[in-house]
C-alpha atoms as a PDB file:
ATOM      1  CA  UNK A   1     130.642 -97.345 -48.639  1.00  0.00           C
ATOM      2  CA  UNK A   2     130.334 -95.733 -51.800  1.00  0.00           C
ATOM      3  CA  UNK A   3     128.868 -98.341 -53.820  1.00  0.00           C
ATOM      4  CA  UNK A   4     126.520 -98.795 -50.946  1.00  0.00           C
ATOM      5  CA  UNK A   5     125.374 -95.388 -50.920  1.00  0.00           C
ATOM      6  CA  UNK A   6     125.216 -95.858 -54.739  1.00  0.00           C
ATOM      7  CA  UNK A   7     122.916 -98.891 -54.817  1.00  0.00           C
ATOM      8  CA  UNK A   8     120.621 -96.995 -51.869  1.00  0.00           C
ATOM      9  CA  UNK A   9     120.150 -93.785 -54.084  1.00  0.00           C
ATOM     10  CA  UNK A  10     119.873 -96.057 -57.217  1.00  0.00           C
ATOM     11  CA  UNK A  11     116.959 -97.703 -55.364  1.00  0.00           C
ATOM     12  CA  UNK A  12     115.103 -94.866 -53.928  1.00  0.00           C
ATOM     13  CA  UNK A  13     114.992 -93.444 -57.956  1.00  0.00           C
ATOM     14  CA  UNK A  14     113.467 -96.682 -59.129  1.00  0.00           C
ATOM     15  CA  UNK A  15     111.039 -96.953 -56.291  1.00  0.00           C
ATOM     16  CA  UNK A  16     110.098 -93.309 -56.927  1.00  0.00           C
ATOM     17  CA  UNK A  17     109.711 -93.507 -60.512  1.00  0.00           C
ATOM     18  CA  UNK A  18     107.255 -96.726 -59.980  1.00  0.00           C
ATOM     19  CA  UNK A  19     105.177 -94.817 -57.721  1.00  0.00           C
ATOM     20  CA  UNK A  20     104.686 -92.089 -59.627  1.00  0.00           C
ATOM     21  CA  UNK A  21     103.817 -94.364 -63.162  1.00  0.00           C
ATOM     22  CA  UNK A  22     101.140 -96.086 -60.975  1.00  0.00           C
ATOM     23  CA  UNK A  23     100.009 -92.707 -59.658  1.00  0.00           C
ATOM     24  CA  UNK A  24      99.054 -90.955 -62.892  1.00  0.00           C
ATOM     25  CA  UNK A  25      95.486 -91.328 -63.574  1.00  0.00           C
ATOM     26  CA  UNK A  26      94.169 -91.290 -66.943  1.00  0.00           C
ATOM     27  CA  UNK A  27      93.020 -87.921 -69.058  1.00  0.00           C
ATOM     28  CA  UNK A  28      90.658 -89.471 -71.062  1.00  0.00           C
ATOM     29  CA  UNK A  29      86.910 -89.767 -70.456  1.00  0.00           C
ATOM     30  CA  UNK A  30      84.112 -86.781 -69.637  1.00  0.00           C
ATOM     31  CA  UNK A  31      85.689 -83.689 -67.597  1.00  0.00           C
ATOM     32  CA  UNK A  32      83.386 -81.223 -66.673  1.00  0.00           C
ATOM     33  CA  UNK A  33      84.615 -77.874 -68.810  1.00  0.00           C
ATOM     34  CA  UNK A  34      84.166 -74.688 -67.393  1.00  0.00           C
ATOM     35  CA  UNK A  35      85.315 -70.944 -68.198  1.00  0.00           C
ATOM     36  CA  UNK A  36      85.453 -68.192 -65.266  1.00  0.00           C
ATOM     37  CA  UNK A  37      83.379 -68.967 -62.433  1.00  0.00           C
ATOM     38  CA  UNK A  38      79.902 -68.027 -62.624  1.00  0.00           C
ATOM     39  CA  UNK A  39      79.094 -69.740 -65.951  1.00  0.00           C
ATOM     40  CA  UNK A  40      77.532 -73.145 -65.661  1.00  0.00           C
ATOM     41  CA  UNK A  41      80.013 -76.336 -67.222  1.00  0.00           C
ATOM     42  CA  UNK A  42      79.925 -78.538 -69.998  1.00  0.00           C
ATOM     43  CA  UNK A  43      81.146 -82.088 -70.640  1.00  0.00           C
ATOM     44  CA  UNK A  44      84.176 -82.396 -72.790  1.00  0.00           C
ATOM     45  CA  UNK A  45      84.962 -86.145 -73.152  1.00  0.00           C
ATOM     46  CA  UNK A  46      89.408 -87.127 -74.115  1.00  0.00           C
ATOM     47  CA  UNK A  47      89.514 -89.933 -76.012  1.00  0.00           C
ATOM     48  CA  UNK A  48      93.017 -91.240 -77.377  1.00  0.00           C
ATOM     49  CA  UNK A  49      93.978 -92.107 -80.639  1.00  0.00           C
ATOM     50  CA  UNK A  50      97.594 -93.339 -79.889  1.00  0.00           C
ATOM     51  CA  UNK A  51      98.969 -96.321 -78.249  1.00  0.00           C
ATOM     52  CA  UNK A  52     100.694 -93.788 -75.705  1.00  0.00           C
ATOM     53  CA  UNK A  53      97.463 -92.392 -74.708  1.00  0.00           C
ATOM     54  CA  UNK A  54      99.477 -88.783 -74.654  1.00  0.00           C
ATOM     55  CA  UNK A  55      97.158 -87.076 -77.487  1.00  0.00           C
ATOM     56  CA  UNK A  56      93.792 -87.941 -78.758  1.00  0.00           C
ATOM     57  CA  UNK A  57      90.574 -86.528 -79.823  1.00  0.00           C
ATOM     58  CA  UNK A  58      88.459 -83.783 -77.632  1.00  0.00           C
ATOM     59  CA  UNK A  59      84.738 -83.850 -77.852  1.00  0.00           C
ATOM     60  CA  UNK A  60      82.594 -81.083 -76.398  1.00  0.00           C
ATOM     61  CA  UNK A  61      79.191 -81.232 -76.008  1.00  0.00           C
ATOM     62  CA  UNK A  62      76.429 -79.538 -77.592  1.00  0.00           C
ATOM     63  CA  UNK A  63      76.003 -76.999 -74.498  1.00  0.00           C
ATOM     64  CA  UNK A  64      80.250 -75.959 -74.557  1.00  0.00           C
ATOM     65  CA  UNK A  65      79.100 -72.296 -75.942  1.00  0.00           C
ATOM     66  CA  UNK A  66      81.839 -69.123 -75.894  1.00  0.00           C
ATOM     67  CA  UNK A  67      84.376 -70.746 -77.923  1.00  0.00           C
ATOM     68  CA  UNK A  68      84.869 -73.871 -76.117  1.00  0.00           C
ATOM     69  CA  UNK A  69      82.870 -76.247 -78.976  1.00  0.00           C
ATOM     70  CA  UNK A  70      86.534 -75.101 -80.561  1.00  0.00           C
ATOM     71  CA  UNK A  71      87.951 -77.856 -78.880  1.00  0.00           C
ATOM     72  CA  UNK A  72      88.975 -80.504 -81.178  1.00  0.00           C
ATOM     73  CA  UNK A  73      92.626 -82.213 -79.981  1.00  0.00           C
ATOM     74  CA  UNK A  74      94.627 -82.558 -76.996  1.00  0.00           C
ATOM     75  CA  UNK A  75      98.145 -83.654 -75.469  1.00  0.00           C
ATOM     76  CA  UNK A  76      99.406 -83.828 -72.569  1.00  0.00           C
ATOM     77  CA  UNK A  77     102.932 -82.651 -71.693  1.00  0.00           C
ATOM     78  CA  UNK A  78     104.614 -83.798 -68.306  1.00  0.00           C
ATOM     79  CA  UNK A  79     102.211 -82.484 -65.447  1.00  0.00           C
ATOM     80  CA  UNK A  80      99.326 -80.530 -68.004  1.00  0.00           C
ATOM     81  CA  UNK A  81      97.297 -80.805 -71.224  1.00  0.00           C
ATOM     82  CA  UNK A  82      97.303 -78.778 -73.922  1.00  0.00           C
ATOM     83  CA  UNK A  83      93.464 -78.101 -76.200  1.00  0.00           C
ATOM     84  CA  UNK A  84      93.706 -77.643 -79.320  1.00  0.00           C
ATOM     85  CA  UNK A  85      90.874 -76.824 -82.341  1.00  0.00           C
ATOM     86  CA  UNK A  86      90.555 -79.120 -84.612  1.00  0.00           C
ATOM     87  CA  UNK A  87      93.183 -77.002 -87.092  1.00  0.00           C
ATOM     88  CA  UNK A  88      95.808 -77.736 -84.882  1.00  0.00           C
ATOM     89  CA  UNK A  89      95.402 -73.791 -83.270  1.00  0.00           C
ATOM     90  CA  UNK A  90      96.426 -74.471 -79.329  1.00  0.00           C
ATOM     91  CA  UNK A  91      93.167 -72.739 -77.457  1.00  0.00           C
ATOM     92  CA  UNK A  92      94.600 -73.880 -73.634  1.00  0.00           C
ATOM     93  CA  UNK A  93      97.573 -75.343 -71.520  1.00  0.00           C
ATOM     94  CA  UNK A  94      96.442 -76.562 -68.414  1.00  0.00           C
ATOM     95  CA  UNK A  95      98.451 -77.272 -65.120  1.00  0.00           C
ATOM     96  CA  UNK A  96      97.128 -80.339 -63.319  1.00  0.00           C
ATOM     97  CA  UNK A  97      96.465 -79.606 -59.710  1.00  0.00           C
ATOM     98  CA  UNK A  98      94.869 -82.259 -57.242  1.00  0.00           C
ATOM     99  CA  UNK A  99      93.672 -84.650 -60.110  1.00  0.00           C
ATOM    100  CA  UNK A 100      91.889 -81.521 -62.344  1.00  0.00           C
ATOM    101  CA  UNK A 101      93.410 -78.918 -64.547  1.00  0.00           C
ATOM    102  CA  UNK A 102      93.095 -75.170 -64.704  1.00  0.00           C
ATOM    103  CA  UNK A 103      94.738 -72.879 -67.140  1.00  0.00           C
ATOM    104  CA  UNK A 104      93.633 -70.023 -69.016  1.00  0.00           C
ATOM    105  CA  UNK A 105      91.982 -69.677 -72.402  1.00  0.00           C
ATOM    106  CA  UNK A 106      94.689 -68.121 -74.862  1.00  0.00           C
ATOM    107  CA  UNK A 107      92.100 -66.083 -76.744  1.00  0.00           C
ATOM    108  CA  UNK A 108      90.744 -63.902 -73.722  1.00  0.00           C
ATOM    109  CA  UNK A 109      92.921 -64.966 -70.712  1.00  0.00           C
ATOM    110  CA  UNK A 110      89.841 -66.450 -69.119  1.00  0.00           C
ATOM    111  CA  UNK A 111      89.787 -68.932 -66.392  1.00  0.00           C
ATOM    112  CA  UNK A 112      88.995 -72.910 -67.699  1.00  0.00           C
ATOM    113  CA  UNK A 113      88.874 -75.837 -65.273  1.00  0.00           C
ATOM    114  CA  UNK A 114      88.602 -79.232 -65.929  1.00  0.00           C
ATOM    115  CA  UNK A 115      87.054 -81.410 -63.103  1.00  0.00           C
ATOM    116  CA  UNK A 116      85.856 -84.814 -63.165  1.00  0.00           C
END
């Protein structure tokens, strides 16, 4: 019975480990970037620059005003993603909740979203 119950549990881990690779979605591409909620967003578009697709480059465009055209780098790191100006200086870590991130901007504690 034990090696049984061994092989069951030993299944149910790989079966739940290939449904959650298959379940994470990409970061990179244009997320729509906004601080607070009453100020209007901008696109900031994730491209990768390693094989892993963990880290990569962070473009924002020309309308990201406030401090977000700081945004250089990012990474993510198990369920969030960290921005980071382009000196390396980490600006946000944000929690991903229901496909988006949110988090709060390190330099004022203010609200930033990410939604596609």
């Amino acid at each position: 019975m034990t090696r049984l119950a061994s092989l069951a549990i030993g299944a149910l881990v790989a079966f739940s480990m290939v449904a959650l690779a298959s379940a994470e979605q990409p970061v990179t591409g244009a997320w729509k970037l906004s601080v607070g909620e009453n100020d209007a967003p901008c696109i900031l578009t994730l491209s990768t620059d390693s094989d892993a697709g963990t880290a990569g480059v962070a473009l924002p465009s020309s309308d990201c005003v406030g401090g977000l055209n700081a945004i250089g780098r990012w990474k993510t790191t198990g369920s969030g993603l960290q921005l980071f100006s382009p000196s390396g200086d980490m600006v946000a870590w944000l929690k991903e909740k229901n496909g988006s991130f949110e988090g709060s901007r390190f330099s004022d504690g203010k609200k930033l979203a990410l939604d596609r």
